[in-house]
PDB file of N, CA and C in Angstrom:
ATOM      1  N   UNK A   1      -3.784 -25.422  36.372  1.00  0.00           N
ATOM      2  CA  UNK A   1      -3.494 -24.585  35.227  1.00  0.00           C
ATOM      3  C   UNK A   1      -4.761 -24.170  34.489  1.00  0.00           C
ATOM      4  N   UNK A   2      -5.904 -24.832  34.699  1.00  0.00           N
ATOM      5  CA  UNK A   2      -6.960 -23.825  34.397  1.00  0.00           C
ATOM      6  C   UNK A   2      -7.276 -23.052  34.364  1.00  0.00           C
ATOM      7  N   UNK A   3      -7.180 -22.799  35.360  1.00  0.00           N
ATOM      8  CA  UNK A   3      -7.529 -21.741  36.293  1.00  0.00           C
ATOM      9  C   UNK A   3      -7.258 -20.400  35.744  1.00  0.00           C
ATOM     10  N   UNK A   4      -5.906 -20.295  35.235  1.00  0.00           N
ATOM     11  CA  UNK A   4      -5.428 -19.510  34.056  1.00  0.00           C
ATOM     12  C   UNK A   4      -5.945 -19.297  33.160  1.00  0.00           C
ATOM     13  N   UNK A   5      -6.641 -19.960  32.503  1.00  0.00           N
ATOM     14  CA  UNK A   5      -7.094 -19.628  30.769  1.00  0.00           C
ATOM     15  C   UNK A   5      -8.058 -18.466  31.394  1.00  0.00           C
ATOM     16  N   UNK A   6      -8.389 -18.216  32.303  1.00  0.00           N
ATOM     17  CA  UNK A   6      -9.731 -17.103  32.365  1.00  0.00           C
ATOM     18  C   UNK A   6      -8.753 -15.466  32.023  1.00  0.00           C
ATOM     19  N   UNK A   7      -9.526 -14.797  31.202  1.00  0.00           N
ATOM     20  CA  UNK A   7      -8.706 -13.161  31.184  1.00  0.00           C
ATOM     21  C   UNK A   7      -8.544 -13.041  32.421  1.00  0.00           C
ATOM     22  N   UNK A   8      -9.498 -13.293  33.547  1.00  0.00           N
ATOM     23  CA  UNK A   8      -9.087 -12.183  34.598  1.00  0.00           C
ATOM     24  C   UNK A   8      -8.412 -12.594  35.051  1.00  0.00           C
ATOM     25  N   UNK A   9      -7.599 -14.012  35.315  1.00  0.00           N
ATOM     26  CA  UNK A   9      -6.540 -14.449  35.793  1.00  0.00           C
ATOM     27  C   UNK A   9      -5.501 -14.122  34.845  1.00  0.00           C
ATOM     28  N   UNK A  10      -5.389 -14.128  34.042  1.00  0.00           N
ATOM     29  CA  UNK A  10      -4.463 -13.569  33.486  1.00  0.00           C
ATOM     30  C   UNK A  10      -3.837 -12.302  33.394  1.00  0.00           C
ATOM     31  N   UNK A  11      -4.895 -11.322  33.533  1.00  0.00           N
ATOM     32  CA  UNK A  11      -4.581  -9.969  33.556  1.00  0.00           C
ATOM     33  C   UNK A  11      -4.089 -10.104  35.246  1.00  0.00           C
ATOM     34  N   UNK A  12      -4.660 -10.412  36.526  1.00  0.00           N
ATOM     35  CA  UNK A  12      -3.689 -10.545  37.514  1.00  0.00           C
ATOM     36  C   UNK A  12      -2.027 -11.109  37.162  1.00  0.00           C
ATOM     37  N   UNK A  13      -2.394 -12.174  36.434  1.00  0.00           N
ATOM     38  CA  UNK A  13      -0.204 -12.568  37.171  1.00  0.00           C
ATOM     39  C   UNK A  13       0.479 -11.470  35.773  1.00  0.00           C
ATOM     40  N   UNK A  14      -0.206 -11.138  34.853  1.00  0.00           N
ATOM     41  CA  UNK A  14       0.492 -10.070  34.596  1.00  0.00           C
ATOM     42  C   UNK A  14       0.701  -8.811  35.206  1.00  0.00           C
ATOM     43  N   UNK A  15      -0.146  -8.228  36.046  1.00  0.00           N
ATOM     44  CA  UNK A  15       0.032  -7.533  37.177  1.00  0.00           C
ATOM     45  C   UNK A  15       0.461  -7.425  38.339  1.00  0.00           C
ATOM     46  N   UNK A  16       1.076  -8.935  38.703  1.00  0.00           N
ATOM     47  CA  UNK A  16       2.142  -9.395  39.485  1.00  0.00           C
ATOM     48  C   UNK A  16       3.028  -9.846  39.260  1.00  0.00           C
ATOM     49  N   UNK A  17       3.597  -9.828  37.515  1.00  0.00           N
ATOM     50  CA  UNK A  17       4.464  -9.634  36.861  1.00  0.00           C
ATOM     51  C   UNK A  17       5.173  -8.235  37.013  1.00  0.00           C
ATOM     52  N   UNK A  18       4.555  -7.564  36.712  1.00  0.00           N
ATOM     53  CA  UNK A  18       4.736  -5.462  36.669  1.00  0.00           C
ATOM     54  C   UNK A  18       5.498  -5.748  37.607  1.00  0.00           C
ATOM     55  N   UNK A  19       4.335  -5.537  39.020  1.00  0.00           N
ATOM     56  CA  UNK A  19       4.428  -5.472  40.228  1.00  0.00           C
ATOM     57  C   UNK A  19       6.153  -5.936  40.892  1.00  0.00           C
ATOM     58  N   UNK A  20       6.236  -7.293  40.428  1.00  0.00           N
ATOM     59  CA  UNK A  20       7.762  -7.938  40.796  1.00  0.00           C
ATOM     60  C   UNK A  20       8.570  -7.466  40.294  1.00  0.00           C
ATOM     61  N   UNK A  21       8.849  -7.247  38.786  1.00  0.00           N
ATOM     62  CA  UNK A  21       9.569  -6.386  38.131  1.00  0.00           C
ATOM     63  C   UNK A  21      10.230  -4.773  38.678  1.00  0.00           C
ATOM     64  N   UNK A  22       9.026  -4.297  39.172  1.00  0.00           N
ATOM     65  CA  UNK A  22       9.444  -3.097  39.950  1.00  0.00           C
ATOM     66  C   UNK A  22       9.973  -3.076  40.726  1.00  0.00           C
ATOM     67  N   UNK A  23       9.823  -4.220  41.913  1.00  0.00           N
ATOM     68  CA  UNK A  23      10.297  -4.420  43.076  1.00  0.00           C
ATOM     69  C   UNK A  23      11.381  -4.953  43.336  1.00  0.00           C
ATOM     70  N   UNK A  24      11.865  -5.603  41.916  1.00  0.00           N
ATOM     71  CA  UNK A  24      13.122  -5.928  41.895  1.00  0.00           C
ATOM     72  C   UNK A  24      14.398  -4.349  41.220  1.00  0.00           C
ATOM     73  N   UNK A  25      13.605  -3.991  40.431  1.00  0.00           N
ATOM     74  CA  UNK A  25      14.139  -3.029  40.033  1.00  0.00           C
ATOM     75  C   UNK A  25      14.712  -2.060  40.903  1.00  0.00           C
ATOM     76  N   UNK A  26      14.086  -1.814  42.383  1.00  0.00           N
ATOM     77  CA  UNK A  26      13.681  -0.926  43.510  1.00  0.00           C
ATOM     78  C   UNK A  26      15.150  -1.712  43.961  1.00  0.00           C
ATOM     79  N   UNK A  27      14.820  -2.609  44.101  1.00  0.00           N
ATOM     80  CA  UNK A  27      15.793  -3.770  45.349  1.00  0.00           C
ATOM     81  C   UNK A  27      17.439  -3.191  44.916  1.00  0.00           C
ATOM     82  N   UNK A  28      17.393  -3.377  43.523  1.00  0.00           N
ATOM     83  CA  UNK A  28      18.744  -3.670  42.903  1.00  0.00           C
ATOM     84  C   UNK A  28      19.101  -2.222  42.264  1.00  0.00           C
ATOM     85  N   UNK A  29      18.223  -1.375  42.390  1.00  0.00           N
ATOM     86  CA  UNK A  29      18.949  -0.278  41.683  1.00  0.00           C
ATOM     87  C   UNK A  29      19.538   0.713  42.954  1.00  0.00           C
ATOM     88  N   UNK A  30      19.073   0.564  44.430  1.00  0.00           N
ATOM     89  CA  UNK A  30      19.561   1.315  45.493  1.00  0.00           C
ATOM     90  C   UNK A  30      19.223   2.526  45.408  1.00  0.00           C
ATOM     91  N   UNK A  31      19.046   3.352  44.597  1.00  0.00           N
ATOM     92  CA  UNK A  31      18.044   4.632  44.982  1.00  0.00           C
ATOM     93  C   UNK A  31      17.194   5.287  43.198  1.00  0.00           C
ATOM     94  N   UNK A  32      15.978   6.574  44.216  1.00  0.00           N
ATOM     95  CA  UNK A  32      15.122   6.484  43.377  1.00  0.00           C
ATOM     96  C   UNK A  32      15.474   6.716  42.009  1.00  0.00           C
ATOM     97  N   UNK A  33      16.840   7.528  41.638  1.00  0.00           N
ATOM     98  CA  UNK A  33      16.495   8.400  40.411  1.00  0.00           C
ATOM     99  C   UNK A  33      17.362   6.979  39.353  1.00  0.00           C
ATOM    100  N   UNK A  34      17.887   6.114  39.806  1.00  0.00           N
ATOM    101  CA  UNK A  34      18.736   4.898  39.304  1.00  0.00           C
ATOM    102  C   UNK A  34      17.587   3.930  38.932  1.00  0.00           C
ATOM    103  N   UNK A  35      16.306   4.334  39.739  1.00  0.00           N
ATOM    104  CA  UNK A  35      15.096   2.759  39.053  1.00  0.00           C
ATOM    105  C   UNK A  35      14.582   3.681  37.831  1.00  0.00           C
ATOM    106  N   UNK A  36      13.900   5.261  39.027  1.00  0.00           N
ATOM    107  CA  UNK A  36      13.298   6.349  37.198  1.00  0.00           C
ATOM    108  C   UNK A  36      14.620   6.007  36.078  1.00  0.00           C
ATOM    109  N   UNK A  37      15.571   6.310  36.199  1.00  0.00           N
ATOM    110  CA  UNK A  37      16.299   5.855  34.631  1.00  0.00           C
ATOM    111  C   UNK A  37      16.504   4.476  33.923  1.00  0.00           C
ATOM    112  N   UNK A  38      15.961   3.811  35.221  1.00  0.00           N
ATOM    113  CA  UNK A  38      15.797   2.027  34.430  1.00  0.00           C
ATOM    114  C   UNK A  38      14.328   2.083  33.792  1.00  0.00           C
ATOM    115  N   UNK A  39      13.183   2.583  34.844  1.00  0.00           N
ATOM    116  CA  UNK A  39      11.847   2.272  34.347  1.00  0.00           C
ATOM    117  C   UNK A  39      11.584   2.868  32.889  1.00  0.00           C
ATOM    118  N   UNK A  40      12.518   4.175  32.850  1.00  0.00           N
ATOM    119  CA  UNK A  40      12.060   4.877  31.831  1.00  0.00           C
ATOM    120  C   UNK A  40      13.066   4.212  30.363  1.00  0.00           C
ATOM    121  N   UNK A  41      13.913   3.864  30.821  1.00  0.00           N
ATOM    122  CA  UNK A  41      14.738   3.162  29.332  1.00  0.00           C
ATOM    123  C   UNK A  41      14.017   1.429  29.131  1.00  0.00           C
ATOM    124  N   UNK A  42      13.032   1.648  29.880  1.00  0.00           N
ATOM    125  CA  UNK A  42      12.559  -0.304  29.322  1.00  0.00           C
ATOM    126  C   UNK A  42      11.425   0.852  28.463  1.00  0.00           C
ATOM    127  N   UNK A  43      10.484   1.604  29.135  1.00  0.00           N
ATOM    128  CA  UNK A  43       9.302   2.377  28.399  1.00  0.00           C
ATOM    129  C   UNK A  43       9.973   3.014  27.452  1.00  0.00           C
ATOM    130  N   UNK A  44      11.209   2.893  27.302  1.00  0.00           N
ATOM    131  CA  UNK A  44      11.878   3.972  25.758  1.00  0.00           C
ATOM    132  C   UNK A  44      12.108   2.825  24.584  1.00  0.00           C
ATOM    133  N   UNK A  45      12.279   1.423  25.509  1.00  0.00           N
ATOM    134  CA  UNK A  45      12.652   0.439  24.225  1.00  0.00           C
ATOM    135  C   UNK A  45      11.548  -0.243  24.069  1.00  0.00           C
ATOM    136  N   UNK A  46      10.228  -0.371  24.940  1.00  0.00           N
ATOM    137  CA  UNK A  46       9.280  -1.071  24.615  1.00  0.00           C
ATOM    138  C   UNK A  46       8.424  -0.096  23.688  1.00  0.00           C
ATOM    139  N   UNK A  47       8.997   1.195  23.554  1.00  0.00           N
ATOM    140  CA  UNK A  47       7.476   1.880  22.916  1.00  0.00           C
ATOM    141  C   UNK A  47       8.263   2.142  21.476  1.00  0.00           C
ATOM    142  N   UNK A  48       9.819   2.027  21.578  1.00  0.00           N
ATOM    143  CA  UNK A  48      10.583   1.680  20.194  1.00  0.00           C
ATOM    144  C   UNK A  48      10.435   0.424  19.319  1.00  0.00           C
ATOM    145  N   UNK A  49      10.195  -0.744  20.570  1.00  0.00           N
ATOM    146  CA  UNK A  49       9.759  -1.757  19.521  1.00  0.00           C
ATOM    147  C   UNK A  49       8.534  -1.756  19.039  1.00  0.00           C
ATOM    148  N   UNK A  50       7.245  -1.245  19.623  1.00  0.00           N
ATOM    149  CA  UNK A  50       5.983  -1.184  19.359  1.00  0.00           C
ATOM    150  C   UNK A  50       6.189  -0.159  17.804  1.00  0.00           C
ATOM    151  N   UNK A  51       7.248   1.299  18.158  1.00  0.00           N
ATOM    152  CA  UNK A  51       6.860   2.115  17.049  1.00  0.00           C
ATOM    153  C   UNK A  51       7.866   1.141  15.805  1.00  0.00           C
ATOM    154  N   UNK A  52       8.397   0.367  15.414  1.00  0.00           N
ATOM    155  CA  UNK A  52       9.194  -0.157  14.541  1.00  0.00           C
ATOM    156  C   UNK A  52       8.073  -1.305  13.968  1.00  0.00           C
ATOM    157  N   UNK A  53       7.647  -2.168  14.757  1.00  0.00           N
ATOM    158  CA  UNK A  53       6.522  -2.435  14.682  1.00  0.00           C
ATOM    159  C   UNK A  53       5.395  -2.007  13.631  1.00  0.00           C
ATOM    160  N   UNK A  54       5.031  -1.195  14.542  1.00  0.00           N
ATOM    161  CA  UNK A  54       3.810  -0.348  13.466  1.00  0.00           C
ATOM    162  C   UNK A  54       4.515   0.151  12.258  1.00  0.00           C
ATOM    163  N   UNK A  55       5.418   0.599  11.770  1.00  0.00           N
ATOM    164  CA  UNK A  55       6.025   1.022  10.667  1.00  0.00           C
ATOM    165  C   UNK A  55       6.263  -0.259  10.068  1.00  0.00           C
ATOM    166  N   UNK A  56       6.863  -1.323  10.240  1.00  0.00           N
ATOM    167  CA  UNK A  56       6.804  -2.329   9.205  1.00  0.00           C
ATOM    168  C   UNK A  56       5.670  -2.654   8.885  1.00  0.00           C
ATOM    169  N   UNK A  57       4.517  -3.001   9.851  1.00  0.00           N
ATOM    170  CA  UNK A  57       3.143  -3.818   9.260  1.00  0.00           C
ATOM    171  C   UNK A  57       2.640  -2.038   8.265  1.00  0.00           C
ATOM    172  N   UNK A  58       2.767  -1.108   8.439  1.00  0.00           N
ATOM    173  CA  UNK A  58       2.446  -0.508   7.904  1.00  0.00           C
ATOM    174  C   UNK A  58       3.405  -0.261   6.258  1.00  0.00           C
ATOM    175  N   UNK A  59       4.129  -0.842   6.276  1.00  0.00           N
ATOM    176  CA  UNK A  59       4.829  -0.439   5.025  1.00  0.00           C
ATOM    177  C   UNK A  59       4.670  -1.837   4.308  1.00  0.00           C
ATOM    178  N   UNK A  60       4.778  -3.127   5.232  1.00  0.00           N
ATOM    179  CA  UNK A  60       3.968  -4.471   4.488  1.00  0.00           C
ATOM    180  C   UNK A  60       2.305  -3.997   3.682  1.00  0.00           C
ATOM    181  N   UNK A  61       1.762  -3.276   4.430  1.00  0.00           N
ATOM    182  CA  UNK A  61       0.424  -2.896   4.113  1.00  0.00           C
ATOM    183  C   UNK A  61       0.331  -2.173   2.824  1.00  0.00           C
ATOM    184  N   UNK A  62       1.685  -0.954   2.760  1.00  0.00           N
ATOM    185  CA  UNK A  62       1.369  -0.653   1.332  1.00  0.00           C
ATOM    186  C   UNK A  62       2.125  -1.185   0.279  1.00  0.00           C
ATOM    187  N   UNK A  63       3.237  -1.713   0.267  1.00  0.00           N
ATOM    188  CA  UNK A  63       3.729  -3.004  -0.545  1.00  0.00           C
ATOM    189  C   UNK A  63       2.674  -3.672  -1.573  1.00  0.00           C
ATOM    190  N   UNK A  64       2.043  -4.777  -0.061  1.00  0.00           N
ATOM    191  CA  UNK A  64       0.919  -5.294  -1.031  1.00  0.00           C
ATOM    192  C   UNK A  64      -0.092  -4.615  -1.792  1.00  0.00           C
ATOM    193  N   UNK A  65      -0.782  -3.699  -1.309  1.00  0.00           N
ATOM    194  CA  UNK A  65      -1.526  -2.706  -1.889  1.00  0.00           C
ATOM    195  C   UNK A  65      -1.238  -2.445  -3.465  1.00  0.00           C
ATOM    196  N   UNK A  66       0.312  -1.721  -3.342  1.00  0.00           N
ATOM    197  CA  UNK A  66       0.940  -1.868  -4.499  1.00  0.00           C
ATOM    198  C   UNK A  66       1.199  -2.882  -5.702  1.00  0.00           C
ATOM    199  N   UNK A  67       1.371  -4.117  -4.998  1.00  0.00           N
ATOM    200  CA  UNK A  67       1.691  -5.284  -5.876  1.00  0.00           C
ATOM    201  C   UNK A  67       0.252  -5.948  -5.947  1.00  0.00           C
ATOM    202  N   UNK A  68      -0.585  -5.475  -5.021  1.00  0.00           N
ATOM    203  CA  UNK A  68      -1.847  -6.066  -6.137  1.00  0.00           C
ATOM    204  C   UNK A  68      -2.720  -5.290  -7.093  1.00  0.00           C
ATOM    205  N   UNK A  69      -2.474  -3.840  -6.888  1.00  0.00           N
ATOM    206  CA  UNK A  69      -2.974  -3.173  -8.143  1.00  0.00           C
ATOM    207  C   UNK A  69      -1.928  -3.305  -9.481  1.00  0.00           C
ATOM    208  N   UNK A  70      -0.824  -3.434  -9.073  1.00  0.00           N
ATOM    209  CA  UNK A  70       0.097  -4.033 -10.617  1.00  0.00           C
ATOM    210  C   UNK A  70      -0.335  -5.436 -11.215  1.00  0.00           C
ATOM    211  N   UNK A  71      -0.448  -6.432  -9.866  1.00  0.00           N
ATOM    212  CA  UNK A  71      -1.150  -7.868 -10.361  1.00  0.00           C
ATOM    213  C   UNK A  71      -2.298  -7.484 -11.222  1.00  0.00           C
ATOM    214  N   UNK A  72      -3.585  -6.560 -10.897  1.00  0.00           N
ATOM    215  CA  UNK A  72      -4.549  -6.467 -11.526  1.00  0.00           C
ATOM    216  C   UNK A  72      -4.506  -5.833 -12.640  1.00  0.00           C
ATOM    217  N   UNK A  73      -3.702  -5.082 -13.199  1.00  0.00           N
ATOM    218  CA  UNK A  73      -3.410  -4.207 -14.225  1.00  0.00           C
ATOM    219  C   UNK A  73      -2.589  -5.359 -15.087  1.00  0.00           C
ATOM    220  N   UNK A  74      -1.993  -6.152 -14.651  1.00  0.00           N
ATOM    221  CA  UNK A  74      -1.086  -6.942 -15.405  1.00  0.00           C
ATOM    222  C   UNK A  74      -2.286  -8.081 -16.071  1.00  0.00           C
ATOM    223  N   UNK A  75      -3.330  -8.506 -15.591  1.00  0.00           N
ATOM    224  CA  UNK A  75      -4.385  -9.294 -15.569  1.00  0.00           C
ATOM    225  C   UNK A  75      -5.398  -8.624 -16.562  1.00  0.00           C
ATOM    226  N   UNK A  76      -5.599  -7.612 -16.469  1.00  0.00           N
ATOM    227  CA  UNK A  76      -6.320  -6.835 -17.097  1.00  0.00           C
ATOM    228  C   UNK A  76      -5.737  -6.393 -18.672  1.00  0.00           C
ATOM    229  N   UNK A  77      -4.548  -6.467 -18.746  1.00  0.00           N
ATOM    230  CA  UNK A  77      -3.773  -6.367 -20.072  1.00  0.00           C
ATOM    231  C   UNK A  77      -3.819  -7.329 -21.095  1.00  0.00           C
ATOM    232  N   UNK A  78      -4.298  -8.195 -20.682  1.00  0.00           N
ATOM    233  CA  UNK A  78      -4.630  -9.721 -21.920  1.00  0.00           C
ATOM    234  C   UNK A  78      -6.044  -9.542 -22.601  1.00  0.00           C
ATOM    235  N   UNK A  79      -6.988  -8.972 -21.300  1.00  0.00           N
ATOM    236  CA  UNK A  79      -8.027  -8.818 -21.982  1.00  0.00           C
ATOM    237  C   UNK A  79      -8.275  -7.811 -22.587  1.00  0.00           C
ATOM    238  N   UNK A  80      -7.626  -6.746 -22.854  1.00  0.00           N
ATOM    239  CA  UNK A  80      -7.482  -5.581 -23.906  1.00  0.00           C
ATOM    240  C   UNK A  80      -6.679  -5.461 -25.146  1.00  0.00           C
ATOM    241  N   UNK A  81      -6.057  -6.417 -24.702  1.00  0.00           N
ATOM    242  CA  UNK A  81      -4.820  -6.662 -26.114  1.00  0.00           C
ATOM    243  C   UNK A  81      -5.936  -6.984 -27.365  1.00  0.00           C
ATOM    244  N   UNK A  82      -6.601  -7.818 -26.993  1.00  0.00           N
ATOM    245  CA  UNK A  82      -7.452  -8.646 -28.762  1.00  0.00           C
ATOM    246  C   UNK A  82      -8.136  -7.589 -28.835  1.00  0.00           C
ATOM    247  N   UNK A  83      -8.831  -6.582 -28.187  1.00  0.00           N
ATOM    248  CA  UNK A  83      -9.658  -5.355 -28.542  1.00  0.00           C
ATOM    249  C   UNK A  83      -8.862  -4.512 -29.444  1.00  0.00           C
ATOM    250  N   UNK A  84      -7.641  -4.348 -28.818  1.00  0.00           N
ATOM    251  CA  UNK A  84      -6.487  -3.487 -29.255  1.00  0.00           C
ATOM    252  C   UNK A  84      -5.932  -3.970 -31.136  1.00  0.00           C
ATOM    253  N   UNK A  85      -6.015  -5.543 -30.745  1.00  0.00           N
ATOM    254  CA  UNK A  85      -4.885  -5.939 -32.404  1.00  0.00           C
ATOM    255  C   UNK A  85      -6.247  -5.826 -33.085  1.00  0.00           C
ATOM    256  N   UNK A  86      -7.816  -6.020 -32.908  1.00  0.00           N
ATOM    257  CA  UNK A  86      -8.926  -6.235 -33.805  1.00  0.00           C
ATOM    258  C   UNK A  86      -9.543  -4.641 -34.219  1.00  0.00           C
ATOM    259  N   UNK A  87      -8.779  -3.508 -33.824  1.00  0.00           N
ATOM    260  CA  UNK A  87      -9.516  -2.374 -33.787  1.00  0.00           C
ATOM    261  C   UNK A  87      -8.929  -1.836 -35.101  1.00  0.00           C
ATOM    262  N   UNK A  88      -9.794  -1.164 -35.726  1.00  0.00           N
ATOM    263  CA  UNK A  88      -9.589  -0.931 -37.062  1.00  0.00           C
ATOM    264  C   UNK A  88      -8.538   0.400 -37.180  1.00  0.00           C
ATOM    265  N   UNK A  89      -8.115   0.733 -36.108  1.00  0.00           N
ATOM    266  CA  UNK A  89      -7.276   2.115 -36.013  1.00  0.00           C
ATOM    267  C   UNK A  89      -5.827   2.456 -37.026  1.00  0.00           C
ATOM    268  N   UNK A  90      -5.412   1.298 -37.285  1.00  0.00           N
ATOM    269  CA  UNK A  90      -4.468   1.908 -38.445  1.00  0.00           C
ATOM    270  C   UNK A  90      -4.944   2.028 -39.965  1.00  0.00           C
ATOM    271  N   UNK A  91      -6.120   1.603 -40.506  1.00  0.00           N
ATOM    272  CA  UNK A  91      -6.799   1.313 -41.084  1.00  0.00           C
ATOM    273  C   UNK A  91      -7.482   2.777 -41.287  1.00  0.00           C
ATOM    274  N   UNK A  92      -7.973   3.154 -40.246  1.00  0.00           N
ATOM    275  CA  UNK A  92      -8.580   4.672 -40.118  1.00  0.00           C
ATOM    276  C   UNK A  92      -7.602   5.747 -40.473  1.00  0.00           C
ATOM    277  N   UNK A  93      -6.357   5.638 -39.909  1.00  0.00           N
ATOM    278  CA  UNK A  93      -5.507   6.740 -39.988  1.00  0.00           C
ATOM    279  C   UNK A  93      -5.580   6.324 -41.558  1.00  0.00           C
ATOM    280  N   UNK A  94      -4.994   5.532 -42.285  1.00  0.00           N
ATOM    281  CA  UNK A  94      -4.568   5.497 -43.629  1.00  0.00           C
ATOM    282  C   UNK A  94      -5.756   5.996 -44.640  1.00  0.00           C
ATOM    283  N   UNK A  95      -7.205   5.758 -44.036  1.00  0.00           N
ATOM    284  CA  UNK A  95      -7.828   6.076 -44.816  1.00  0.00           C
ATOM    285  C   UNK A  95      -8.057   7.706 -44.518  1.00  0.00           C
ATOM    286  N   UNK A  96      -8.012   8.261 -43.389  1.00  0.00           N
ATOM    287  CA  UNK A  96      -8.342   9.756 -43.500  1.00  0.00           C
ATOM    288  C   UNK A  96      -7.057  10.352 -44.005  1.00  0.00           C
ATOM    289  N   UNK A  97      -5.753   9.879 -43.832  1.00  0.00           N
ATOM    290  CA  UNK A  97      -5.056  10.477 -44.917  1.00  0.00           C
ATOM    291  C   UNK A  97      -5.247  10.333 -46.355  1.00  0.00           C
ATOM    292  N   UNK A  98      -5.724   9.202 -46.668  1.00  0.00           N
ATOM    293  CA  UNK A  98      -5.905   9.265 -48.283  1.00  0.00           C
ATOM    294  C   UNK A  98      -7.058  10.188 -48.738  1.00  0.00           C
ATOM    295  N   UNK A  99      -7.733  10.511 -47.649  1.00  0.00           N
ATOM    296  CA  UNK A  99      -8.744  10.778 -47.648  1.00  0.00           C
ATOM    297  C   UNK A  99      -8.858  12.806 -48.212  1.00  0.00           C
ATOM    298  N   UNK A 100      -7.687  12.817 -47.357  1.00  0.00           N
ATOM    299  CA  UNK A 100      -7.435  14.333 -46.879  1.00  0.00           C
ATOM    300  C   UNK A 100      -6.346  14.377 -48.164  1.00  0.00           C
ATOM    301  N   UNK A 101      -5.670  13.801 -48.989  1.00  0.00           N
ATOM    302  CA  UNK A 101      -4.968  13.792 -49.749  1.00  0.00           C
ATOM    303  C   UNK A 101      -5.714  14.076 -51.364  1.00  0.00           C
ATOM    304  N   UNK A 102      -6.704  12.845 -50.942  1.00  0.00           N
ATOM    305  CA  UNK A 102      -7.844  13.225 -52.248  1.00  0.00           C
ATOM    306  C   UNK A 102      -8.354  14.768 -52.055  1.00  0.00           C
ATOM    307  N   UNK A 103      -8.783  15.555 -51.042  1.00  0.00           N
ATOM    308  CA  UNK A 103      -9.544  16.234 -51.300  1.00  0.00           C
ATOM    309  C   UNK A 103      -8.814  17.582 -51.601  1.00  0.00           C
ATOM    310  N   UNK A 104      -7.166  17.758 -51.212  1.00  0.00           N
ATOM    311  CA  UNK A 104      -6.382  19.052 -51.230  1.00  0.00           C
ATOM    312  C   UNK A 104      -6.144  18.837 -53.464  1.00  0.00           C
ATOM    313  N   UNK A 105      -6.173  17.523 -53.659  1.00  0.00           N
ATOM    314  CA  UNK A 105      -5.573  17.829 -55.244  1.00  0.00           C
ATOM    315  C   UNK A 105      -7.157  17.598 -56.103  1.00  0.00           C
ATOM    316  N   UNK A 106      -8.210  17.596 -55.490  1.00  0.00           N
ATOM    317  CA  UNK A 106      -9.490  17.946 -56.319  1.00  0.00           C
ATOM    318  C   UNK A 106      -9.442  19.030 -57.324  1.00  0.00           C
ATOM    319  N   UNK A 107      -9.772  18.679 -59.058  1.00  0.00           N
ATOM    320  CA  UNK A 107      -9.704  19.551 -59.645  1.00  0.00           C
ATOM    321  C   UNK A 107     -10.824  20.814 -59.149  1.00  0.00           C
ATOM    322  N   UNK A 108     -10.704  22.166 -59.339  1.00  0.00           N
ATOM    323  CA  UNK A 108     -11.526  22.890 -59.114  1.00  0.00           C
ATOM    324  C   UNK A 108     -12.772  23.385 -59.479  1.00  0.00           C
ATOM    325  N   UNK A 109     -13.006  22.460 -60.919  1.00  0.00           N
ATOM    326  CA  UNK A 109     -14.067  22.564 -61.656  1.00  0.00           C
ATOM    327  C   UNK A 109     -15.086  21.720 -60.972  1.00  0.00           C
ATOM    328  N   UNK A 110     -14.175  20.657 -60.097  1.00  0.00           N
ATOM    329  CA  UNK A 110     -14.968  19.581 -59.465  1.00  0.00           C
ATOM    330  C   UNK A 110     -16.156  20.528 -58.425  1.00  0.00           C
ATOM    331  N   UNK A 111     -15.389  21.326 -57.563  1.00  0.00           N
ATOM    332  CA  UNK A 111     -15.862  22.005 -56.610  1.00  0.00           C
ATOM    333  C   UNK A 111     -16.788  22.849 -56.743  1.00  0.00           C
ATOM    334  N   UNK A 112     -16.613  23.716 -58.136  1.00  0.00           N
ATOM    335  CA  UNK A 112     -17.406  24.636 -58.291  1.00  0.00           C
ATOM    336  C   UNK A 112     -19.137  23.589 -58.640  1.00  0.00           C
ATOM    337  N   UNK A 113     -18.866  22.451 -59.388  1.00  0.00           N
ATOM    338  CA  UNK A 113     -20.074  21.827 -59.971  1.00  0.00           C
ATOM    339  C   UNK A 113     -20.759  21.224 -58.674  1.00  0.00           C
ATOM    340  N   UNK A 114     -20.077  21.011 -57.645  1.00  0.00           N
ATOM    341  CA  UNK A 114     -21.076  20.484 -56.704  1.00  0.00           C
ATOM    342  C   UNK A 114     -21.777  21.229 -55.558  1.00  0.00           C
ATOM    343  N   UNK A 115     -23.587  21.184 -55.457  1.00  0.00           N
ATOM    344  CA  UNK A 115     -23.751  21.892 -54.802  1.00  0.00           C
ATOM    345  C   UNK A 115     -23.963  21.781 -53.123  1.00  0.00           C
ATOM    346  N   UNK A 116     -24.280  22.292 -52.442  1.00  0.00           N
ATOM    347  CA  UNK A 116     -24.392  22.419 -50.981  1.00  0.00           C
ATOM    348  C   UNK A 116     -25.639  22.679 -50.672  1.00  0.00           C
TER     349      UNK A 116
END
């Protein structure tokens, strides 16, 4: 059984795998166009499982993709919050409205006395 672990033995008895496969196929199907519609419905379900295949690892692929840019955004939200509650922004609005409030009821004598 050593002898086996080498690729190139391996790639043989899989090639005398094929090989038997066909020949049984040949044996038992009794003529040609009965093996072409066997050979070709194993190559219709082996290249169906390969394509089902590739569509799941590919849709696993963007899943995670997905759920780790939400993980990181979700991670990233703690450390913006204390920026967020320490920022003087409501503080600002109240003062440029008072601000803008003072300056529409300025008496007009005020305006004229100051210069530019």
């Amino acid at each position: 059984m050593d002898d086996t672990n080498r690729p190139g033995q391996r790639g043989l008895l899989v090639l005398l795998g094929v090989v038997a496969l066909f020949v049984v196929l040949i044996v038992v199907s009794g003529s040609p166009a009965r093996f072409l519609n066997w050979v070709f419905s194993i190559l219709a379900a082996f290249s169906l499982l390969l394509l089902f295949a590739f569509v799941f690892a590919l849709v696993l692929v963007v899943v995670a993709a997905v759920l780790r840019r939400y993980v990181e955004r979700r991670r990233q939200e703690p450390d913006d919050e204390p920026r967020d509650r320490q920022s003087p922004q409501p503080r600002m609005r109240g003062a440029q409205y008072f601000h803008r409030r003072q300056r529409h009821h300025r008496p007009a004598d005020e305006w004229e006395d100051r210069d530019y």
